[in-house]
Protein backbone atom coordinates (compact mmCIF):
# COMPACT_ATOMS: atom_id res chain seq x y z
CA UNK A 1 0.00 0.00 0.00
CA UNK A 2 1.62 3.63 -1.07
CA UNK A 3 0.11 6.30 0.79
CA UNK A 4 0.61 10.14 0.81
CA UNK A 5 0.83 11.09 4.27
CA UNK A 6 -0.96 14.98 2.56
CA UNK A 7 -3.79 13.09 1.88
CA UNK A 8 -4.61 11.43 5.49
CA UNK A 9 -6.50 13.73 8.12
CA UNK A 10 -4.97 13.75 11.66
CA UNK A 11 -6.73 11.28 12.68
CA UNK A 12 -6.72 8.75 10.00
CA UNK A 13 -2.59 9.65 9.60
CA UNK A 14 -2.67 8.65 13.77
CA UNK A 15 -4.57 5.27 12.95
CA UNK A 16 -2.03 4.45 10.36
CA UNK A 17 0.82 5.00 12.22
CA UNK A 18 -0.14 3.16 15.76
CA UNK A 19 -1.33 0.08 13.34
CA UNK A 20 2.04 0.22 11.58
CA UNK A 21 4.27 -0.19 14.27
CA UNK A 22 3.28 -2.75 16.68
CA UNK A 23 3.92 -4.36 18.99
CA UNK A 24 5.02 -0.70 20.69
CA UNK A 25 5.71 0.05 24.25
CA UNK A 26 3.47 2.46 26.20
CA UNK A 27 5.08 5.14 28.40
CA UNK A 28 2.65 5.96 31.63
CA UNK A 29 3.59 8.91 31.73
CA UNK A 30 3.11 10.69 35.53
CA UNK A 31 3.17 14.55 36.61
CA UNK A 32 2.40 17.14 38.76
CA UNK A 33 1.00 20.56 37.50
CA UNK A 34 2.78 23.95 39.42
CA UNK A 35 -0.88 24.01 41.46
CA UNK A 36 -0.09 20.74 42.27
CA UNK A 37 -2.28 18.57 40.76
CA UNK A 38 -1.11 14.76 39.73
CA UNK A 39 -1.51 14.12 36.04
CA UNK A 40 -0.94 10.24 34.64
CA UNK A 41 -1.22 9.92 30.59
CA UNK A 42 -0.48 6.87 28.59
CA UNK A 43 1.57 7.65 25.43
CA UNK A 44 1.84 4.99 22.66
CA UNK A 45 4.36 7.84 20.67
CA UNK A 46 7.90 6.61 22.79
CA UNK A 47 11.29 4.99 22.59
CA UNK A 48 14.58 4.56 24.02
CA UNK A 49 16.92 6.94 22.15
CA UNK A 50 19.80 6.32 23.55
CA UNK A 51 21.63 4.21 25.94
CA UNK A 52 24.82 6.48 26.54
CA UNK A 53 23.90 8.50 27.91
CA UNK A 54 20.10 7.30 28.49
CA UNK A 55 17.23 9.05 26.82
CA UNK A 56 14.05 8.34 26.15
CA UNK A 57 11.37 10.39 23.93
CA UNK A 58 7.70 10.90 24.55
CA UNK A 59 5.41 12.51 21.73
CA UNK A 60 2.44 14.71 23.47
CA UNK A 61 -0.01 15.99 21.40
CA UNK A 62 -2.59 18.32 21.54
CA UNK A 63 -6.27 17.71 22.67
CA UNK A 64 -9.15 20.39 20.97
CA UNK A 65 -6.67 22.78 20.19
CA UNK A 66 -5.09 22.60 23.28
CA UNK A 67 -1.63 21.04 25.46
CA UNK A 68 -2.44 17.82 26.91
CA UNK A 69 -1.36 18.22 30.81
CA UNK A 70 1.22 16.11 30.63
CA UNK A 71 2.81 18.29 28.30
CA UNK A 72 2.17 21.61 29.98
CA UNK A 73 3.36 19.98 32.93
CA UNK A 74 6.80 18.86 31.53
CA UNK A 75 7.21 22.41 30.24
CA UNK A 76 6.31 24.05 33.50
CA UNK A 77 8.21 21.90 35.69
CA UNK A 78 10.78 20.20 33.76
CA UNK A 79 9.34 16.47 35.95
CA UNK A 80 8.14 13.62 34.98
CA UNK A 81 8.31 9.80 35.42
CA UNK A 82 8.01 7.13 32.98
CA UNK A 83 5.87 4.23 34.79
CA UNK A 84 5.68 0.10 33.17
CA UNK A 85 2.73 -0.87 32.60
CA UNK A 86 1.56 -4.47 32.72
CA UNK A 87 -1.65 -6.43 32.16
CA UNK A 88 -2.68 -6.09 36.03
CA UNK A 89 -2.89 -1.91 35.12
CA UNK A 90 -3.95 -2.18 31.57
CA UNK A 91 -7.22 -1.40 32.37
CA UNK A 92 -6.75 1.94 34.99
CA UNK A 93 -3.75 2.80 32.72
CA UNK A 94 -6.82 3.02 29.45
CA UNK A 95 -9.48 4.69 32.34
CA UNK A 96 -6.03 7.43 32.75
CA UNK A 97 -6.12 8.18 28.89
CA UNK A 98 -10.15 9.94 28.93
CA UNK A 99 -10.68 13.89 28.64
CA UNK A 100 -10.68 15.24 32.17
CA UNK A 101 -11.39 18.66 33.15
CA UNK A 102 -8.43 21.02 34.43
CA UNK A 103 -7.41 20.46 37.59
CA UNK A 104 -8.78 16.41 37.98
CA UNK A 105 -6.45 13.94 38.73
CA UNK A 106 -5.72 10.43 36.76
CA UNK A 107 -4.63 8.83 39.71
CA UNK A 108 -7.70 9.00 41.35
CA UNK A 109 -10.36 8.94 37.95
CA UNK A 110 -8.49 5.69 37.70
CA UNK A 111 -8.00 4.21 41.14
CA UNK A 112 -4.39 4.77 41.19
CA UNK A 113 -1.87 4.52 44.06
CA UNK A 114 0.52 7.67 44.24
CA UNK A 115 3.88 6.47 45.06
CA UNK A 116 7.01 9.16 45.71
CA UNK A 117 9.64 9.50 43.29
CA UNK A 118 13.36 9.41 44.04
CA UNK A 119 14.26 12.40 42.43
CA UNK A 120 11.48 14.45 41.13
CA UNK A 121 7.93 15.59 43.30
CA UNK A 122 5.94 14.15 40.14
CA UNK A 123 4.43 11.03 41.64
CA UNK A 124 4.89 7.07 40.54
CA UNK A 125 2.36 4.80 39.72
CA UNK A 126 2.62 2.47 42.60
CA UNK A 127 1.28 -0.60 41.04
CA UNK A 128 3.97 0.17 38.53
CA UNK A 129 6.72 -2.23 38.53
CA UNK A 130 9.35 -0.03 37.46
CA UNK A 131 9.57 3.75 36.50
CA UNK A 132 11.70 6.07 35.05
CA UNK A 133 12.10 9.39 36.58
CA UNK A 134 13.49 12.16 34.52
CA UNK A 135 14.21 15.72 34.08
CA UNK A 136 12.87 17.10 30.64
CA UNK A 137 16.25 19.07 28.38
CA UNK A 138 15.15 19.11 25.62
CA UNK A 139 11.71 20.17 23.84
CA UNK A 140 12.91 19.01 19.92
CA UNK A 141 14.46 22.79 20.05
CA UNK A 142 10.87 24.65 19.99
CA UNK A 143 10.27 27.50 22.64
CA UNK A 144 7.11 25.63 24.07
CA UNK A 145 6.18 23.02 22.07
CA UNK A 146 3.00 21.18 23.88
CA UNK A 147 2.69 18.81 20.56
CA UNK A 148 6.68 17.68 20.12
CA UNK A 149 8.96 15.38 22.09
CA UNK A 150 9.85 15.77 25.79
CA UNK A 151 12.53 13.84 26.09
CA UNK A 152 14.82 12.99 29.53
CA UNK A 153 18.24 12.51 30.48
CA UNK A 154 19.24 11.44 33.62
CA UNK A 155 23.16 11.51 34.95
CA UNK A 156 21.91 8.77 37.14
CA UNK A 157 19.29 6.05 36.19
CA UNK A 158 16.62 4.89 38.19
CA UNK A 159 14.89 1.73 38.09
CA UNK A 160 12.41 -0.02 40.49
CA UNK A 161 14.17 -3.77 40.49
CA UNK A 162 12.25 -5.16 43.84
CA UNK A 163 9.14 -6.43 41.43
CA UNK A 164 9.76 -7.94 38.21
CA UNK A 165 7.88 -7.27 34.90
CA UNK A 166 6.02 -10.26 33.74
């Protein structure tokens, strides 16, 4: 099939490319807004960039013309942590991805467990079995870019080994 990417609207060009490229890890994305408020986000749009040093990329789009929190949230604070999830969570992890209004949190639309973070004041998932917590550098060199890549780089890796990933 040939297809020119011009002739796809958003949201037929999104269908193609999440079909296309399977199977693709989800990054649970967790934050806190500056008033404080806990954000969690699942993004199918991530990879490992790097290993040396380690970097990982999120994509965060836009929602009715607008930043999705997680992404005003990594601008704002320059926090976030990356969170596993596995079949137990699938289910809160899809409740996490609906439209909430400003100012609700994920964690509790979606019966999550806020668990603290070793370096950052965004929460972990708790029923996470390993996380990534990160600064954001970079923003794919735009001044505020709520729909590019966030992406992290840590001097120092983190990851939850104590519970294994099955």
């Amino acid at each position: 099939m040939i297809v020119d990417p011009s002739s796809l609207v958003e949201r037929d060009a999104y269908r193609l490319m999440i079909s296309a490229f399977v199977p693709r890890p989800i990054a649970f994305v967790s934050t806190r807004s500056r008033a404080g408020v806990d954000n969690c986000a699942p993004f199918s749009y991530s990879m490992g960039v790097s290993s040396s040093p380690m970097i990982l990329a999120i994509s965060v789009g836009e929602r009715d013309g607008r930043p999705k929190d997680t992404g005003r949230n990594i601008l704002d604070t320059r926090e976030f942590v990356v969170n596993v999830v596995t079949e137990e969570i699938a289910w809160r992890m899809n409740q996490a991805s609906g439209d909430y209004a400003d100012g609700v949190s994920e964690f509790d639309e979606a019966g999550l467990t806020r668990g603290p973070s070793e370096r950052v004041r965004a929460p972990r998932i708790a029923e996470s079995p390993g996380l990534r917590d990160g600064a954001s550098e970079d923003h794919g060199g735009q001044e505020r870019p709520a729909d590019r890549g966030a992406m992290s780089r840590r001097r120092r890796p983190y990851a939850d080994v104590t519970r294994t990933v099955k």
